[in-house]
PDB file of N, CA and C in Angstrom:
ATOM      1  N   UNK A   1      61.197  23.214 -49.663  1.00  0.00           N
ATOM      2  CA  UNK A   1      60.619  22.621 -48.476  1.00  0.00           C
ATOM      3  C   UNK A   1      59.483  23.516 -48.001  1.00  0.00           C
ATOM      4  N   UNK A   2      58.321  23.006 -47.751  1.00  0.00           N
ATOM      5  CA  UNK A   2      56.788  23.817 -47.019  1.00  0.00           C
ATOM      6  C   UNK A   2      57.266  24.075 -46.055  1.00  0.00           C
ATOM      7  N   UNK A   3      56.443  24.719 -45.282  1.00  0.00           N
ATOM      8  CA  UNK A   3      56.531  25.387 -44.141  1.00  0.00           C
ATOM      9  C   UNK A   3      56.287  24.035 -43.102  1.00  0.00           C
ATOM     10  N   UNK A   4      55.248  23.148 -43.556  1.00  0.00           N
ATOM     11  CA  UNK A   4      54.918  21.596 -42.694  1.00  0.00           C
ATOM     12  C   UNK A   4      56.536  21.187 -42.804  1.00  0.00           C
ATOM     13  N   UNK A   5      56.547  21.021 -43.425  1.00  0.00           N
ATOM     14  CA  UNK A   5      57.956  19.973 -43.780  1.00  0.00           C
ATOM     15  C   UNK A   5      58.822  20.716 -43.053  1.00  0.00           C
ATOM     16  N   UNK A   6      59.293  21.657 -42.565  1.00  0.00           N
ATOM     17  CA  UNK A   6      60.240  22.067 -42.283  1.00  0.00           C
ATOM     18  C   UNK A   6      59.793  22.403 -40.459  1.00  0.00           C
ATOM     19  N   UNK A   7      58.654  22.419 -40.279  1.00  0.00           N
ATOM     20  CA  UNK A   7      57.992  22.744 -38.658  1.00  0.00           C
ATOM     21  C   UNK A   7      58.372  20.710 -38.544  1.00  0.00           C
ATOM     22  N   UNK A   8      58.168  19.823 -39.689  1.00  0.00           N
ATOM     23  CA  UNK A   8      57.787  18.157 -39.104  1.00  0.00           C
ATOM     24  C   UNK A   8      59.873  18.258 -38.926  1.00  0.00           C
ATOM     25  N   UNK A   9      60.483  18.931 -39.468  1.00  0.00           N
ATOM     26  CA  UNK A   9      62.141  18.411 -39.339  1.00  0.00           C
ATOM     27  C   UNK A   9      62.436  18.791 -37.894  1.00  0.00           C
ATOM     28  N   UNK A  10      61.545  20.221 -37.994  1.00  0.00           N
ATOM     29  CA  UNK A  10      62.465  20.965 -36.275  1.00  0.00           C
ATOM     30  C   UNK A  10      61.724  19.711 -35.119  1.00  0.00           C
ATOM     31  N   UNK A  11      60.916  18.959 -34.953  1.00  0.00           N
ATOM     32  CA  UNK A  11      60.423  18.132 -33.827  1.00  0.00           C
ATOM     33  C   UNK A  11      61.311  16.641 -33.343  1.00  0.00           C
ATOM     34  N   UNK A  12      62.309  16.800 -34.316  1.00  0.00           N
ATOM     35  CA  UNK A  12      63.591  16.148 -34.386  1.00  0.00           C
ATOM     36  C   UNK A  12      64.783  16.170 -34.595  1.00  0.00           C
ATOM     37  N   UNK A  13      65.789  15.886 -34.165  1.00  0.00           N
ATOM     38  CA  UNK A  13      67.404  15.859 -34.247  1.00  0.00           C
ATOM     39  C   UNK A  13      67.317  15.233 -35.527  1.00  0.00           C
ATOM     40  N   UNK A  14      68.697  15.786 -36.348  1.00  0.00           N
ATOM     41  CA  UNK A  14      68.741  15.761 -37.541  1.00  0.00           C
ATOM     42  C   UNK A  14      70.269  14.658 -37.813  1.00  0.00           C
ATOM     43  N   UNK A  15      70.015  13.280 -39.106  1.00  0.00           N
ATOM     44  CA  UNK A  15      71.250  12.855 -39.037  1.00  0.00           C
ATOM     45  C   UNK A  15      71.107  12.118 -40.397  1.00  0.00           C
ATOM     46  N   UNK A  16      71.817  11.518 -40.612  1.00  0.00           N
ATOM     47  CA  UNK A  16      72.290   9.955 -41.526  1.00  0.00           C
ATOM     48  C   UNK A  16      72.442   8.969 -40.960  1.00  0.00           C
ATOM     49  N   UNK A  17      71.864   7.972 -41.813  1.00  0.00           N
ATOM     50  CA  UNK A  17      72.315   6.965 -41.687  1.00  0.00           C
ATOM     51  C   UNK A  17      73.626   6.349 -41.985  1.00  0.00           C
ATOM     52  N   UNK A  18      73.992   5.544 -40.703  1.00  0.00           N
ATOM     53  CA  UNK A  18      75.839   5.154 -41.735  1.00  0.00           C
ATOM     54  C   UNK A  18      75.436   4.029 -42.216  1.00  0.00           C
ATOM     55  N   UNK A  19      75.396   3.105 -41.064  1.00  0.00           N
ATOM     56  CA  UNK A  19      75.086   1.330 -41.671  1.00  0.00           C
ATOM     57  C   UNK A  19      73.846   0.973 -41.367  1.00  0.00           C
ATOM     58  N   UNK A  20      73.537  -0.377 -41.782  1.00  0.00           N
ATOM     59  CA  UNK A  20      72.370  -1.179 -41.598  1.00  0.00           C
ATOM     60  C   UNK A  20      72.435  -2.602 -41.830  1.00  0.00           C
ATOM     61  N   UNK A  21      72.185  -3.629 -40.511  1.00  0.00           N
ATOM     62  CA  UNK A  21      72.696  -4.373 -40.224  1.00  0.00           C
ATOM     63  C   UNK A  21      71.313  -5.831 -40.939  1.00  0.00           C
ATOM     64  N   UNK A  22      70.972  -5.947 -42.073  1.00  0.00           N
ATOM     65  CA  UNK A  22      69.683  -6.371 -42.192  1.00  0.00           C
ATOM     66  C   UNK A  22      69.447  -7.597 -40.936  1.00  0.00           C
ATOM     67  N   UNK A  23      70.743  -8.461 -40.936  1.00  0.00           N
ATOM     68  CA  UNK A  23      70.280  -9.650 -40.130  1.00  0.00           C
ATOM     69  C   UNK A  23      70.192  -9.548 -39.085  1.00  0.00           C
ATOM     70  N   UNK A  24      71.095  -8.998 -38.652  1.00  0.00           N
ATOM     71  CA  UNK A  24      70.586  -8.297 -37.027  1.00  0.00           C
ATOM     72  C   UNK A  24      69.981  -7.597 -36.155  1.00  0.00           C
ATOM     73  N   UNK A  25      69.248  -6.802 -37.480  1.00  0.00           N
ATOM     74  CA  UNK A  25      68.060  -5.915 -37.629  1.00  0.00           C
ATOM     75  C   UNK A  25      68.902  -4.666 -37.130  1.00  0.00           C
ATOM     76  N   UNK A  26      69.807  -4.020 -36.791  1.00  0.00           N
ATOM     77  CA  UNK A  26      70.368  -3.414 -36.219  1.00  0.00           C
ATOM     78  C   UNK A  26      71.220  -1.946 -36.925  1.00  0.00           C
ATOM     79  N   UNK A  27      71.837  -1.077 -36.881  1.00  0.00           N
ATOM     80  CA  UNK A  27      72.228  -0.287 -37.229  1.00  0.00           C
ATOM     81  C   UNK A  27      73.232   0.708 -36.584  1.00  0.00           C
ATOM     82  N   UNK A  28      73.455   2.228 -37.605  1.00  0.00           N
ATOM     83  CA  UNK A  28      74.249   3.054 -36.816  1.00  0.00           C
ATOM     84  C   UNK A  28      74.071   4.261 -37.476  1.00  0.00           C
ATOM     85  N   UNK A  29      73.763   5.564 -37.115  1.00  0.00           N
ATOM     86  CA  UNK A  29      73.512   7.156 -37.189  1.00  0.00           C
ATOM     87  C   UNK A  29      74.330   7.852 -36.789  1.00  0.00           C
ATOM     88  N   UNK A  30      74.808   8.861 -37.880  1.00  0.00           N
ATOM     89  CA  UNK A  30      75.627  10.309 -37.601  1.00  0.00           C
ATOM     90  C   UNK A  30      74.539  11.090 -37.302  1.00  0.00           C
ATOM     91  N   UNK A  31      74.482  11.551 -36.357  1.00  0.00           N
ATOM     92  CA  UNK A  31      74.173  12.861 -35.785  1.00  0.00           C
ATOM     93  C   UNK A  31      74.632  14.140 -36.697  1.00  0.00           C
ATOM     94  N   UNK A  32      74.017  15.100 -36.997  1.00  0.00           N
ATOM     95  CA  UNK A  32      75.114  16.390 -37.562  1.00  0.00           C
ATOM     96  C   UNK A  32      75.746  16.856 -36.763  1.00  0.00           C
ATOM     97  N   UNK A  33      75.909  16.729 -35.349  1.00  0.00           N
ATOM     98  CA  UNK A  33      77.037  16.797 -34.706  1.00  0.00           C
ATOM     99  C   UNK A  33      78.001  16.106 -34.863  1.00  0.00           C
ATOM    100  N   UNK A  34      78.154  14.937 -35.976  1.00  0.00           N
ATOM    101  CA  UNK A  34      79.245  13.719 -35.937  1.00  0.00           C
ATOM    102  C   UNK A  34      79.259  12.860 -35.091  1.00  0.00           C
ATOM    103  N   UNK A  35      78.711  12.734 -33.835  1.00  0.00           N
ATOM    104  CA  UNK A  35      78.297  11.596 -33.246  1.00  0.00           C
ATOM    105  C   UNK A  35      77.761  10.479 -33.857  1.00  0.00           C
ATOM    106  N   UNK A  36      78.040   9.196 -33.309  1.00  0.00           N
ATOM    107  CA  UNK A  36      77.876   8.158 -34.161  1.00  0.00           C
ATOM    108  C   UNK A  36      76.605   7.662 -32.568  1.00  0.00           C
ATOM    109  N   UNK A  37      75.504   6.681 -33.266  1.00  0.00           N
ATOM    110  CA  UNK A  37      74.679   6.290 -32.729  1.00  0.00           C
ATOM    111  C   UNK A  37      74.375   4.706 -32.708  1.00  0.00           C
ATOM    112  N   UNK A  38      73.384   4.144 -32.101  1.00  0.00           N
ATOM    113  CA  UNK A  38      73.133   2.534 -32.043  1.00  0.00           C
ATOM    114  C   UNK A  38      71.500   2.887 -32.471  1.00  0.00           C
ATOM    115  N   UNK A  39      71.109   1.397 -33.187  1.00  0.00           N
ATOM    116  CA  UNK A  39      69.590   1.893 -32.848  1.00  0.00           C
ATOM    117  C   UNK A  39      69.295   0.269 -33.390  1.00  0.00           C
ATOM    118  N   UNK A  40      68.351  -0.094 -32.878  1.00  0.00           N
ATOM    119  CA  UNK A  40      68.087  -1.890 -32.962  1.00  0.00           C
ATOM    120  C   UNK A  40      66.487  -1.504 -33.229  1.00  0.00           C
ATOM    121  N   UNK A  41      65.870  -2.960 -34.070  1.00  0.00           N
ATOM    122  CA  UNK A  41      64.847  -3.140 -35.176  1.00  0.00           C
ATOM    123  C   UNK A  41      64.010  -2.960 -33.558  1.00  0.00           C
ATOM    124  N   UNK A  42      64.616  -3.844 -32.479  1.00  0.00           N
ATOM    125  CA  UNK A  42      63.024  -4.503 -30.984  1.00  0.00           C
ATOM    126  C   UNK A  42      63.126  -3.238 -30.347  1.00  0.00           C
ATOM    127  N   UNK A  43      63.670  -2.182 -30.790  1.00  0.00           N
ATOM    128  CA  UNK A  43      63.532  -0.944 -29.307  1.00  0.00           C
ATOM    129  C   UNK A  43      63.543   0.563 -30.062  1.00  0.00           C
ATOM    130  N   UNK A  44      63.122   0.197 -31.668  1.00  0.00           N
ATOM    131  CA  UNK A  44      62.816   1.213 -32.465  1.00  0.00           C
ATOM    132  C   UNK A  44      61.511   1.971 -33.105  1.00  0.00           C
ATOM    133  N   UNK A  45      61.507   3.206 -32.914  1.00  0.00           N
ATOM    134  CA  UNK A  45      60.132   3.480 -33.391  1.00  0.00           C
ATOM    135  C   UNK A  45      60.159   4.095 -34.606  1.00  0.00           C
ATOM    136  N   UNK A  46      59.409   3.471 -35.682  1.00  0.00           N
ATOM    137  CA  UNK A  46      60.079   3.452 -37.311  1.00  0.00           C
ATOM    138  C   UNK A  46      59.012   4.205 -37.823  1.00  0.00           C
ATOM    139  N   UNK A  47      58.562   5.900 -37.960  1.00  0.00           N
ATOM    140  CA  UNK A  47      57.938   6.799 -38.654  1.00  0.00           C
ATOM    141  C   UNK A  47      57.988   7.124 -40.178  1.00  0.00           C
ATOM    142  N   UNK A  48      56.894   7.287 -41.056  1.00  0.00           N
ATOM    143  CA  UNK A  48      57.329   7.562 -42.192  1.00  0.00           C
ATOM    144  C   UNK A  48      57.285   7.551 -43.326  1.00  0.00           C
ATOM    145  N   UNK A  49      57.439   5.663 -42.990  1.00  0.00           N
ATOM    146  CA  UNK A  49      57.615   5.067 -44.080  1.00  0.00           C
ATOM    147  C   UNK A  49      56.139   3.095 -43.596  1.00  0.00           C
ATOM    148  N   UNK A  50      56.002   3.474 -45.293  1.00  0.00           N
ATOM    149  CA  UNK A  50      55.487   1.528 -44.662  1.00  0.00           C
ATOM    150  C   UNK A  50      56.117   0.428 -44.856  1.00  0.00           C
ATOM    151  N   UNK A  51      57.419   0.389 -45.616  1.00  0.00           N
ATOM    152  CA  UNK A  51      57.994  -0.219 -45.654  1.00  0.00           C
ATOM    153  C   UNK A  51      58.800  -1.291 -44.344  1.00  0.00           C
ATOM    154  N   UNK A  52      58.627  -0.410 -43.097  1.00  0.00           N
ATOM    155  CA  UNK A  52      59.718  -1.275 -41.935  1.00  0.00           C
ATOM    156  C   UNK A  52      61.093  -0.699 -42.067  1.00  0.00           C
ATOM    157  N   UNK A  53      61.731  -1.741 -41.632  1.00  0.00           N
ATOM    158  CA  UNK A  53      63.020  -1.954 -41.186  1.00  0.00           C
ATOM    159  C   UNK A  53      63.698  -1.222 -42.571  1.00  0.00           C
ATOM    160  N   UNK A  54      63.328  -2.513 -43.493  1.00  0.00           N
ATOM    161  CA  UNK A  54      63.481  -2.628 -44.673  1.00  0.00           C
ATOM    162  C   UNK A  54      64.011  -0.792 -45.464  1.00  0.00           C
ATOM    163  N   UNK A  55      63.220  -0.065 -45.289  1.00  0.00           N
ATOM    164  CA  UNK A  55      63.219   0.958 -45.476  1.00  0.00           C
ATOM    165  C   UNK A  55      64.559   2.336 -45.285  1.00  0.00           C
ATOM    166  N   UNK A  56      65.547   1.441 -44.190  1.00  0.00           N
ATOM    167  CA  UNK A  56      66.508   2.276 -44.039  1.00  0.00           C
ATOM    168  C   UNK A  56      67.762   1.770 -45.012  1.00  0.00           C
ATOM    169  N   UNK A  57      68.455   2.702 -44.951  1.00  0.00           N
ATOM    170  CA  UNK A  57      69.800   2.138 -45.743  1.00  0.00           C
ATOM    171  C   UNK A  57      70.870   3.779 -45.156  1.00  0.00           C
ATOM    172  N   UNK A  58      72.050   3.015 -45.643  1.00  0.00           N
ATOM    173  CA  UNK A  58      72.824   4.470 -45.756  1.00  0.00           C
ATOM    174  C   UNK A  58      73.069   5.301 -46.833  1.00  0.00           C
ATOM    175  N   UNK A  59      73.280   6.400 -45.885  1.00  0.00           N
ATOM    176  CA  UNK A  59      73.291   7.710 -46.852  1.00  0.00           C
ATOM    177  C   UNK A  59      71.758   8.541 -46.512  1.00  0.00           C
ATOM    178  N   UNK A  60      70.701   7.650 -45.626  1.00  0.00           N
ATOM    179  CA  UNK A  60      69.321   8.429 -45.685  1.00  0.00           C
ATOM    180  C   UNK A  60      69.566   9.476 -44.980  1.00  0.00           C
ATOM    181  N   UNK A  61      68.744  10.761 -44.956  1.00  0.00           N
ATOM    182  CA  UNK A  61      68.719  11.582 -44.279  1.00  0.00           C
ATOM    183  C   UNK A  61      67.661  11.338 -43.611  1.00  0.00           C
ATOM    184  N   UNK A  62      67.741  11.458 -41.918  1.00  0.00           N
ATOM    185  CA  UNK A  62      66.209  11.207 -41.005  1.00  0.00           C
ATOM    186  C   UNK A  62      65.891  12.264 -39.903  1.00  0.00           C
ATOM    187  N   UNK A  63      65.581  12.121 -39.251  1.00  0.00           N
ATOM    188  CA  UNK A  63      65.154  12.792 -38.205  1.00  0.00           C
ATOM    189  C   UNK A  63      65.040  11.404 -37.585  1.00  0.00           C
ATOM    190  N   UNK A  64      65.556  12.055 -35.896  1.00  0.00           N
ATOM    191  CA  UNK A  64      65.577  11.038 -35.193  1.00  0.00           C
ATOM    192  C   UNK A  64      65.318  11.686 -33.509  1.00  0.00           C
ATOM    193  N   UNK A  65      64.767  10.395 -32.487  1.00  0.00           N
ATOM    194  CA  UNK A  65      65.059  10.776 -31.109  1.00  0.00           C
ATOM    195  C   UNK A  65      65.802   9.688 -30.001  1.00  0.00           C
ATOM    196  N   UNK A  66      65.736  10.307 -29.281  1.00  0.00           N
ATOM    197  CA  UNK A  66      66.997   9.618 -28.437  1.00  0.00           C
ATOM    198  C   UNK A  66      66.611   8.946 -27.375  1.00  0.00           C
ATOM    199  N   UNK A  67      67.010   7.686 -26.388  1.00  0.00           N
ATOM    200  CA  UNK A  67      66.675   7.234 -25.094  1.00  0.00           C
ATOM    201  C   UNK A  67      67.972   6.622 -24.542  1.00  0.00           C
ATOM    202  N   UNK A  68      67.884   6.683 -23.242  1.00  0.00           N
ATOM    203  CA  UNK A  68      69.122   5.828 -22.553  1.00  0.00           C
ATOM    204  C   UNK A  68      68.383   4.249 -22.344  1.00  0.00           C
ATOM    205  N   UNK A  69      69.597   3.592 -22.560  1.00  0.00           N
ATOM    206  CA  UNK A  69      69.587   2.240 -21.810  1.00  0.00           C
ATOM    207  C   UNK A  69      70.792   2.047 -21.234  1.00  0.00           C
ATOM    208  N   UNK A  70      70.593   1.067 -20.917  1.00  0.00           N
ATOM    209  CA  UNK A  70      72.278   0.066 -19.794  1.00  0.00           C
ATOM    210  C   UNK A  70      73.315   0.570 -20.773  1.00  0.00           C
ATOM    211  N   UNK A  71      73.235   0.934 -21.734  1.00  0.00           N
ATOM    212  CA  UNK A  71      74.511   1.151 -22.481  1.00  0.00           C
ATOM    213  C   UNK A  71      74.841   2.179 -22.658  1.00  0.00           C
ATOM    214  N   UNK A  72      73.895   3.032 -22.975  1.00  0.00           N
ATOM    215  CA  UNK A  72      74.157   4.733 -22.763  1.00  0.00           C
ATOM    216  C   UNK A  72      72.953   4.763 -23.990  1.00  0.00           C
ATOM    217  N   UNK A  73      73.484   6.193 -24.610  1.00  0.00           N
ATOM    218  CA  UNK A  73      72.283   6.828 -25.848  1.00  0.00           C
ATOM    219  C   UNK A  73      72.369   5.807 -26.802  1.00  0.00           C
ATOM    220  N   UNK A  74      70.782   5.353 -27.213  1.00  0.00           N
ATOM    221  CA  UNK A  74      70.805   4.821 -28.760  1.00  0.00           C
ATOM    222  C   UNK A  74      69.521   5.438 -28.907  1.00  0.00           C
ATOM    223  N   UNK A  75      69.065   5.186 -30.320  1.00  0.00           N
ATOM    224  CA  UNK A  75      68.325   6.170 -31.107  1.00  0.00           C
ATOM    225  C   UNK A  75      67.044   5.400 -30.403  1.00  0.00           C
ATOM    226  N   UNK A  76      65.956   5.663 -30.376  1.00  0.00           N
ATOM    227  CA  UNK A  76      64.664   5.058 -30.516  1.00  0.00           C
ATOM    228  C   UNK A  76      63.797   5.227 -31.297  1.00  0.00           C
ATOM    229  N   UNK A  77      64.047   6.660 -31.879  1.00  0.00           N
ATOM    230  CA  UNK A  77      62.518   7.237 -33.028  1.00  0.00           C
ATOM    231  C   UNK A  77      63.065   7.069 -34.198  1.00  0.00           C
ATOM    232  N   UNK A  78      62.923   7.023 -35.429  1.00  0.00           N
ATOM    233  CA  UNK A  78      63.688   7.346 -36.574  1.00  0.00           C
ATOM    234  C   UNK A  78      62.203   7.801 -37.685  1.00  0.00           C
ATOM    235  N   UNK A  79      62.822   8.927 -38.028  1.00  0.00           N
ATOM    236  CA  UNK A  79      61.338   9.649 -38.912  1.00  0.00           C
ATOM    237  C   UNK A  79      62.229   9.598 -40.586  1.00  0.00           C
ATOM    238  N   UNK A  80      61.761   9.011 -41.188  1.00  0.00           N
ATOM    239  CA  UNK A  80      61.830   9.139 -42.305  1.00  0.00           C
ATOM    240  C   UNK A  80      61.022   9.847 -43.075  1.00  0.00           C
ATOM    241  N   UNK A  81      61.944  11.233 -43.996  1.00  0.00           N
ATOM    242  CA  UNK A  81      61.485  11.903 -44.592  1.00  0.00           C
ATOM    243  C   UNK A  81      60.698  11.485 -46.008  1.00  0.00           C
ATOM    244  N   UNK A  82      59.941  12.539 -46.668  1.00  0.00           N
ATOM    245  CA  UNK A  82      59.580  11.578 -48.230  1.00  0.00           C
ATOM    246  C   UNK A  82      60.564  12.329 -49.042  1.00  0.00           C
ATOM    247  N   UNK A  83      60.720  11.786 -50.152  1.00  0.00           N
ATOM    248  CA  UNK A  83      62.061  11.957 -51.159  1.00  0.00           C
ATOM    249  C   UNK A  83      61.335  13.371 -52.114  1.00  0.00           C
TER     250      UNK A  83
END
């Protein structure tokens, strides 16, 4: 890992992906704390990649950031690394 690559990981919380919901556009993230997360396609900001939505699956490793709504924490940023 460069020195970029590793300054672009620290500007984000670090996790996996668990699921991915294609039709609902919707999903769910481990935290490396083990916290489990929400994160939806209309209130997501998708870095990274050009693929979209499309682009996540489980098992990815991402970088991610966080916002409250009416429900509590779900993800909003999701940075996808390159392989």
């Amino acid at each position: 890992m460069t020195g970029e690559d590793r300054s672009l990981q620290e500007r984000y919380y670090q996790g996996t992906i668990l699921r991915v919901h294609p039709g609902s556009r919707t999903g769910w993230l481990r935290t490396d704390k083990g916290r489990e997360l929400p994160f939806a396609a209309s209130t997501l900001t998708l870095l990274g990649t050009d693929q979209g939505f499309p682009a996540l699956h489980a098992g990815l490793r991402v970088g991610f950031d966080l916002g409250r709504t009416s429900r509590g924490l779900c993800v909003t940023t999701i940075r996808v690394y390159e392989a």
